[in-house]
C-alpha atoms as a PDB file:
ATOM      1  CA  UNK A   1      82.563 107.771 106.067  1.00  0.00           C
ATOM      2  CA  UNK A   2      84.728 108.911 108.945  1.00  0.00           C
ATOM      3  CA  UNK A   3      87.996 111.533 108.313  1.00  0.00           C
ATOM      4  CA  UNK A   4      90.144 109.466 108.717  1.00  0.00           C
ATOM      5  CA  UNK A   5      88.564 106.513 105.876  1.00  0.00           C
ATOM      6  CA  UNK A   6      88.407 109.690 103.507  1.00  0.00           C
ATOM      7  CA  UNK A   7      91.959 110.555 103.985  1.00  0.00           C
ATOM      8  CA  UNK A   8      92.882 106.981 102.873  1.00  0.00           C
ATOM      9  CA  UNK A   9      90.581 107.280 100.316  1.00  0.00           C
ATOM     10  CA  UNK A  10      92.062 110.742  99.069  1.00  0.00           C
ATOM     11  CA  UNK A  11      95.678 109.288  99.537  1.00  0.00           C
ATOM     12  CA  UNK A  12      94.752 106.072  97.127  1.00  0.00           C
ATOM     13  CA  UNK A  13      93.613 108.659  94.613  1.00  0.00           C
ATOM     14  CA  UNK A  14      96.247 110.517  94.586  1.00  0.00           C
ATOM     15  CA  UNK A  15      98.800 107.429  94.187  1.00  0.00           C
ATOM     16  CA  UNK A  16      96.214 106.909  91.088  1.00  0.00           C
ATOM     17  CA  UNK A  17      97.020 109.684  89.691  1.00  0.00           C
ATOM     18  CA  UNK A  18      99.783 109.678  86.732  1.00  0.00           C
ATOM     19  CA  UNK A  19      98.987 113.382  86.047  1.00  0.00           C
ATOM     20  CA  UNK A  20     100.978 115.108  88.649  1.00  0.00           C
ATOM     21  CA  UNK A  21     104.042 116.232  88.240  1.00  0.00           C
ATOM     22  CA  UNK A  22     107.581 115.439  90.434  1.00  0.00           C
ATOM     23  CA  UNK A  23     106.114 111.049  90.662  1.00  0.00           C
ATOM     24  CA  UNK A  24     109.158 110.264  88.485  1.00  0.00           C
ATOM     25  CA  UNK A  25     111.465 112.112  90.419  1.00  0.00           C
ATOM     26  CA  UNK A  26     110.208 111.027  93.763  1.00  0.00           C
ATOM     27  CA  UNK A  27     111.028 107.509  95.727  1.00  0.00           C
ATOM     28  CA  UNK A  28     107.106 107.868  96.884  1.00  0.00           C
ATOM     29  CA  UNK A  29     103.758 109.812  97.645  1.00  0.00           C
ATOM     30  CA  UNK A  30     103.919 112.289 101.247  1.00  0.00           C
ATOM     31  CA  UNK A  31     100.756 112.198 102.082  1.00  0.00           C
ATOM     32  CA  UNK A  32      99.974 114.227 105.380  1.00  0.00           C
ATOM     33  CA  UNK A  33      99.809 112.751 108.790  1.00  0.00           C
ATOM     34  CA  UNK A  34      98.822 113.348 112.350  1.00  0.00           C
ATOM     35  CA  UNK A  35      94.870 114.104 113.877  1.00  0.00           C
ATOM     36  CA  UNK A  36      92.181 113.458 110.982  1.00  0.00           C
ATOM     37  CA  UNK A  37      89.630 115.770 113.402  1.00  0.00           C
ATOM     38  CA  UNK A  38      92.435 118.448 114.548  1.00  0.00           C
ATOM     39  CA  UNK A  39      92.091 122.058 114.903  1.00  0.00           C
ATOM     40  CA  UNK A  40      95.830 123.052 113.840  1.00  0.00           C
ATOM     41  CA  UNK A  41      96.568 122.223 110.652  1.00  0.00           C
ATOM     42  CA  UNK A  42     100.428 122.806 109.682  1.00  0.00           C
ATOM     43  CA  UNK A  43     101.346 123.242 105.613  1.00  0.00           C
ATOM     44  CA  UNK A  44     104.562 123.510 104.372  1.00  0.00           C
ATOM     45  CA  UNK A  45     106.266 123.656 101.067  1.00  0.00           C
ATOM     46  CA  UNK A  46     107.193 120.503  99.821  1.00  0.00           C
ATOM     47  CA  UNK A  47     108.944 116.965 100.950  1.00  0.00           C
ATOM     48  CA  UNK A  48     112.648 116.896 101.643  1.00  0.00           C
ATOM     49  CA  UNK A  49     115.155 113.907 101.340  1.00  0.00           C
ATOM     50  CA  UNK A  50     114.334 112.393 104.573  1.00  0.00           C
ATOM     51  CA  UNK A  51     110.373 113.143 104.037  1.00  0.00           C
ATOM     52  CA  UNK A  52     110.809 111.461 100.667  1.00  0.00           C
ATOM     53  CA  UNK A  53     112.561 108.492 101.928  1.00  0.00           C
ATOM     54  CA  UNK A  54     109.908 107.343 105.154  1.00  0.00           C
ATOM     55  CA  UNK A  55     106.913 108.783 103.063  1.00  0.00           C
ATOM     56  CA  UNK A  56     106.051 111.300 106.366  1.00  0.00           C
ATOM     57  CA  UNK A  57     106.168 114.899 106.034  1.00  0.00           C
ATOM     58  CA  UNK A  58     108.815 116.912 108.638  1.00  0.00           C
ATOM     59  CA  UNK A  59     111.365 114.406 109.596  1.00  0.00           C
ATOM     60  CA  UNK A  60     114.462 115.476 109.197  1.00  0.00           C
ATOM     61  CA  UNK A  61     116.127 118.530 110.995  1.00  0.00           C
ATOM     62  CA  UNK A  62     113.138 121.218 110.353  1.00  0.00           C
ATOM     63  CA  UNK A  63     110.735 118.303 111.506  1.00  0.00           C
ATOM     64  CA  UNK A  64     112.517 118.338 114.400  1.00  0.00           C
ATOM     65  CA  UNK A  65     112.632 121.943 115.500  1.00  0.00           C
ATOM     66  CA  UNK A  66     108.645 122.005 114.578  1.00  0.00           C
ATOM     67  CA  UNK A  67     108.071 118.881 116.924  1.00  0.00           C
ATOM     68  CA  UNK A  68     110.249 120.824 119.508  1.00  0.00           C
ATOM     69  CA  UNK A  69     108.513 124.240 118.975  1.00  0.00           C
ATOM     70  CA  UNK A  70     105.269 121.969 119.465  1.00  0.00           C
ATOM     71  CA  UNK A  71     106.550 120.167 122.933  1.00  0.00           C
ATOM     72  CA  UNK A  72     107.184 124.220 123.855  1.00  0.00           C
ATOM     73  CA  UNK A  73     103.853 125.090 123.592  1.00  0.00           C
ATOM     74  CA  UNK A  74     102.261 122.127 125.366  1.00  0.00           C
ATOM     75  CA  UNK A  75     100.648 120.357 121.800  1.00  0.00           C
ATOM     76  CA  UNK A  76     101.998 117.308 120.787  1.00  0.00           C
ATOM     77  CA  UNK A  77     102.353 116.011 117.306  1.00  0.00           C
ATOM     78  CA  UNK A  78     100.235 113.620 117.289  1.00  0.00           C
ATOM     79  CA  UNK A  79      97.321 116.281 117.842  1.00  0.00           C
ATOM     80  CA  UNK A  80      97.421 118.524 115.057  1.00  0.00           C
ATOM     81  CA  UNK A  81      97.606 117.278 111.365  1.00  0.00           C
ATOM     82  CA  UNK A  82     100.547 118.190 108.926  1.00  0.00           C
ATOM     83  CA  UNK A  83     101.328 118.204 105.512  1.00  0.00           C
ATOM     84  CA  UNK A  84     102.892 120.540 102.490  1.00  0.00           C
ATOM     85  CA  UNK A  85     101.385 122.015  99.437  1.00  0.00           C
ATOM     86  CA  UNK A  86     103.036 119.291  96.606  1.00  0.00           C
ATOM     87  CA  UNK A  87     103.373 116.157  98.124  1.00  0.00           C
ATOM     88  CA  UNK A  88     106.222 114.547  95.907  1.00  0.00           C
ATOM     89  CA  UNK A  89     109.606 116.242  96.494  1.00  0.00           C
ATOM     90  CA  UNK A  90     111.183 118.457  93.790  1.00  0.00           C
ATOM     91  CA  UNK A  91     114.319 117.109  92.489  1.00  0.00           C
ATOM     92  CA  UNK A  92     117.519 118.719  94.708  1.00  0.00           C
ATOM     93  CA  UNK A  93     114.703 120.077  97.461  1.00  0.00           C
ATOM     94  CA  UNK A  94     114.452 122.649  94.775  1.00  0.00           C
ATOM     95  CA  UNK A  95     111.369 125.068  95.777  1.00  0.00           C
ATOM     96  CA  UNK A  96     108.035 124.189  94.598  1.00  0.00           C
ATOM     97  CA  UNK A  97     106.628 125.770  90.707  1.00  0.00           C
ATOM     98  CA  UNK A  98     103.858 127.081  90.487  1.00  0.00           C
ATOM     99  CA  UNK A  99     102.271 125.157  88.099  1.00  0.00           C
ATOM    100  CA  UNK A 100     103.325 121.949  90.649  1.00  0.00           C
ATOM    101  CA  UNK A 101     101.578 123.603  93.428  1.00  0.00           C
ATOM    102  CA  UNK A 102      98.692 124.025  90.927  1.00  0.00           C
ATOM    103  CA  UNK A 103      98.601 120.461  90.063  1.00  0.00           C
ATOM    104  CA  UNK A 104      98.217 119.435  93.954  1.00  0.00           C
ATOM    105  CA  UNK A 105      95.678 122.340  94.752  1.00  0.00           C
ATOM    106  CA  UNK A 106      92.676 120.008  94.463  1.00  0.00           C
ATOM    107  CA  UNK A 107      94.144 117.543  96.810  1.00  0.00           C
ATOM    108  CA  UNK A 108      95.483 120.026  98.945  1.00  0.00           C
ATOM    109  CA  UNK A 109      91.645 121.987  99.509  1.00  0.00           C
ATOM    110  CA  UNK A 110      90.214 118.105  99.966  1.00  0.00           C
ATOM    111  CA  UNK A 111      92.247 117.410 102.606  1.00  0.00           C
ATOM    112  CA  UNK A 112      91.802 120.422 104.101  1.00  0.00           C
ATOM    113  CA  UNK A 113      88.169 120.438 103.751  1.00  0.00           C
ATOM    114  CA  UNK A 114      88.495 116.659 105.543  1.00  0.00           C
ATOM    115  CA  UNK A 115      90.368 117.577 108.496  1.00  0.00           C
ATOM    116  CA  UNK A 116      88.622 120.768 108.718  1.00  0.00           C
ATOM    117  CA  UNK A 117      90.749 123.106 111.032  1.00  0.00           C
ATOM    118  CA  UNK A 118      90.330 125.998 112.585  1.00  0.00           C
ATOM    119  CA  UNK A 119      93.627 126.934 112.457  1.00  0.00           C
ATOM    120  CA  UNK A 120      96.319 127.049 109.230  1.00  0.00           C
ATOM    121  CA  UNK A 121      99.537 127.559 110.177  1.00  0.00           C
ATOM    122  CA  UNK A 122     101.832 127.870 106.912  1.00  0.00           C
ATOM    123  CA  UNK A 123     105.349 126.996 106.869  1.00  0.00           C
ATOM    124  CA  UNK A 124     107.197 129.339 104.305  1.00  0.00           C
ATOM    125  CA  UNK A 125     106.344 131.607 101.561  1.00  0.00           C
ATOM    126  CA  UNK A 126     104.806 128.967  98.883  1.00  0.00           C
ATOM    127  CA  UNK A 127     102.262 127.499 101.961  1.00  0.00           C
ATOM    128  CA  UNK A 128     101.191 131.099 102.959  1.00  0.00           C
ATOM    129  CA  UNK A 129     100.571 132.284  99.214  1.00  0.00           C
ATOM    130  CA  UNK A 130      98.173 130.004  99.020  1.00  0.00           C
ATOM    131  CA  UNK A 131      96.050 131.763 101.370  1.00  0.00           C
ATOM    132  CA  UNK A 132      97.851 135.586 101.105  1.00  0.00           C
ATOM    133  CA  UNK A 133      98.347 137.088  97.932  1.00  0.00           C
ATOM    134  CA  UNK A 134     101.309 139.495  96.844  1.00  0.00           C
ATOM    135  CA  UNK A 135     102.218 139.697 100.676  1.00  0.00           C
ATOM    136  CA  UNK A 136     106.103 139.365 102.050  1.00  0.00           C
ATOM    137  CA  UNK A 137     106.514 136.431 104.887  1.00  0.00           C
ATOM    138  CA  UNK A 138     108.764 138.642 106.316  1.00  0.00           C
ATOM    139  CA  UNK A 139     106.232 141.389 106.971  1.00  0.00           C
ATOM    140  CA  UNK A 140     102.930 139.190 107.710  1.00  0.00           C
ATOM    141  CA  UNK A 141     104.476 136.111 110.060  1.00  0.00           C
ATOM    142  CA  UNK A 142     102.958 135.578 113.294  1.00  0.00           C
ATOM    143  CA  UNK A 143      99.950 137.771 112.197  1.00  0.00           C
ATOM    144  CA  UNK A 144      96.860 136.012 112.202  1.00  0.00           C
ATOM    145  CA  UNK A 145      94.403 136.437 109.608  1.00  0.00           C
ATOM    146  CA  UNK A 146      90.625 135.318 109.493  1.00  0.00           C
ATOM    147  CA  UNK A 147      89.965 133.969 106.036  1.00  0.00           C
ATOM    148  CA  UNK A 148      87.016 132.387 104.790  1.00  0.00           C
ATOM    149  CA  UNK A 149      87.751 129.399 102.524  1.00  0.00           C
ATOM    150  CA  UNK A 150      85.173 127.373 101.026  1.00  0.00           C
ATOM    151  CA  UNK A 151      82.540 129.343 103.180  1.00  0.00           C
ATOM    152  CA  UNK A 152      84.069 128.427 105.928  1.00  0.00           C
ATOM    153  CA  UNK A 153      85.757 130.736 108.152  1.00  0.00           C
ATOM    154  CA  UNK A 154      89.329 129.765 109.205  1.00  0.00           C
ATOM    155  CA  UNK A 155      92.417 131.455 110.957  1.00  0.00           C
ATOM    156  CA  UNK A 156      95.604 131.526 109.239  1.00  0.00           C
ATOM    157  CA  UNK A 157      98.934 132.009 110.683  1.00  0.00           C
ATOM    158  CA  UNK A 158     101.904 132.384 108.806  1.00  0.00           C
ATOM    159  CA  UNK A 159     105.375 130.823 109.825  1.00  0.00           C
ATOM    160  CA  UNK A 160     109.125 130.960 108.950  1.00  0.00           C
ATOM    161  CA  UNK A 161     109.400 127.203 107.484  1.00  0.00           C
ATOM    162  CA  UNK A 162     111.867 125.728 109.945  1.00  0.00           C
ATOM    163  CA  UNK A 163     114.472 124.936 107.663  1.00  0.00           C
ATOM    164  CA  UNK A 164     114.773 128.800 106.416  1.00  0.00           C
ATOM    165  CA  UNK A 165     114.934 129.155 110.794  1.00  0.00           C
ATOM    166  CA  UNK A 166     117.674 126.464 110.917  1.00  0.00           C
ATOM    167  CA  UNK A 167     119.659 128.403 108.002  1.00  0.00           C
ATOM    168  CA  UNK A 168     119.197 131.962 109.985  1.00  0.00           C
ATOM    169  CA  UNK A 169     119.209 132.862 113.258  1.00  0.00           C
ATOM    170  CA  UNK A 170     117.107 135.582 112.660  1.00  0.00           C
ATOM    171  CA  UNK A 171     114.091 133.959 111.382  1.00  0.00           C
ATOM    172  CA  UNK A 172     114.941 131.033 113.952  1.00  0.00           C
ATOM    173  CA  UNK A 173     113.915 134.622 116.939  1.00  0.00           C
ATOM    174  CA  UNK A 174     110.976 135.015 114.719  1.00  0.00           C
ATOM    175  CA  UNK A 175     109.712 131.183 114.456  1.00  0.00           C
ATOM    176  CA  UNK A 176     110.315 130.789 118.044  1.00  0.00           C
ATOM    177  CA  UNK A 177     108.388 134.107 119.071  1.00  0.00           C
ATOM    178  CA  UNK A 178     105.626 132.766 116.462  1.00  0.00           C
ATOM    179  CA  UNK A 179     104.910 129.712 118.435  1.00  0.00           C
ATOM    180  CA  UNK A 180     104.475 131.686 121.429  1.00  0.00           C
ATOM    181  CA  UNK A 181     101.815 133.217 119.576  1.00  0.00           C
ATOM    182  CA  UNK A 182     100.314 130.303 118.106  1.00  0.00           C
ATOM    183  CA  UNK A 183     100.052 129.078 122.233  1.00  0.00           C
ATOM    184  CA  UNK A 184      98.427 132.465 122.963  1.00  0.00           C
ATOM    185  CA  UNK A 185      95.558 132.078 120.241  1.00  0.00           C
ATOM    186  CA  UNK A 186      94.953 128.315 121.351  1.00  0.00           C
ATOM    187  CA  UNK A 187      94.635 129.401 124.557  1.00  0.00           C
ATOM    188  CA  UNK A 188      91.821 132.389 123.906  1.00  0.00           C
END
């Protein structure tokens, strides 16, 4: 089976399943998108209106500085895979619960293990906890951090989400400046 026939078959499951939590709420499934074989693998928090309404993660305004941050650093889109950690959006783009994220964890580590990345770059606080425990985003982004998950050794690289960089121009200096490192580590 190739990645990109088990992503499809990971997505149908996951449509299957009545279990999860936010369906009701949600107009449809956000399943990730992009490279099924790429090395950067971008997770953020959860789908947004606009994410909600096409069924693609990052299209609305902090899609658009991320795709822009991307075109900066000479990778396009296309060539890196991207999705969030609960893939039906919370009602009011209220912030992921815990027990939500829980509920998507399975899927999450599959299509993760799938893609099979070197690199994890986590967008916001709720992607990066996943991998970094009782840690501030403000103190650890643009650090990168060599994990092993599943036995597998992987890089991750916490972000600003871009929506928390389009709210503050502070963290907007800091996502910026994180790209420039995420071109750096490509690069070496």
């Amino acid at each position: 089976m190739t990645k990109q026939e088990a992503l499809r078959l990971l997505k149908i499951i996951i449509q299957k399943d009545k279990s999860l939590p936010l369906r009701d709420q949600a107009t449809q499934l956000v399943f990730g998108v992009g490279a099924p074989s790429a090395k950067i693998f971008f997770l953020g928090e959860a789908p947004g209106f606009y994410e909600d309404q096409k069924g693609e993660p990052f299209v609305g305004a902090a899609g658009k500085l991320l795709n822009q941050n991307l075109e900066r650093i000479g990778i396009k889109r296309k060539d890196v895979f991207i999705s969030n950690i609960v893939l039906f959006r919370p009602p009011a783009n209220r912030d992921p619960e815990e027990k939500e994220i829980k509920s998507f964890e399975k899927y999450i580590d599959k299509m993760i293990a799938v893609v099979s990345p070197k690199i994890i770059v986590t967008l916001g606080r709720f992607s990066m906890a996943k991998f970094l425990k009782n840690v501030k985003i403000s103190s650890v982004h643009g650090k990168i951090y060599k994990l092993q998950l599943k036995n597998k050794d992987i890089i991750v690289l916490p972000m600003f989400h871009p929506a928390a960089a389009l709210r503050n121009p502070q963290f907007m200096d800091s996502f910026q400046k994180d790209f420039l490192k995420l071109k750096e580590y490509v690069k070496a």
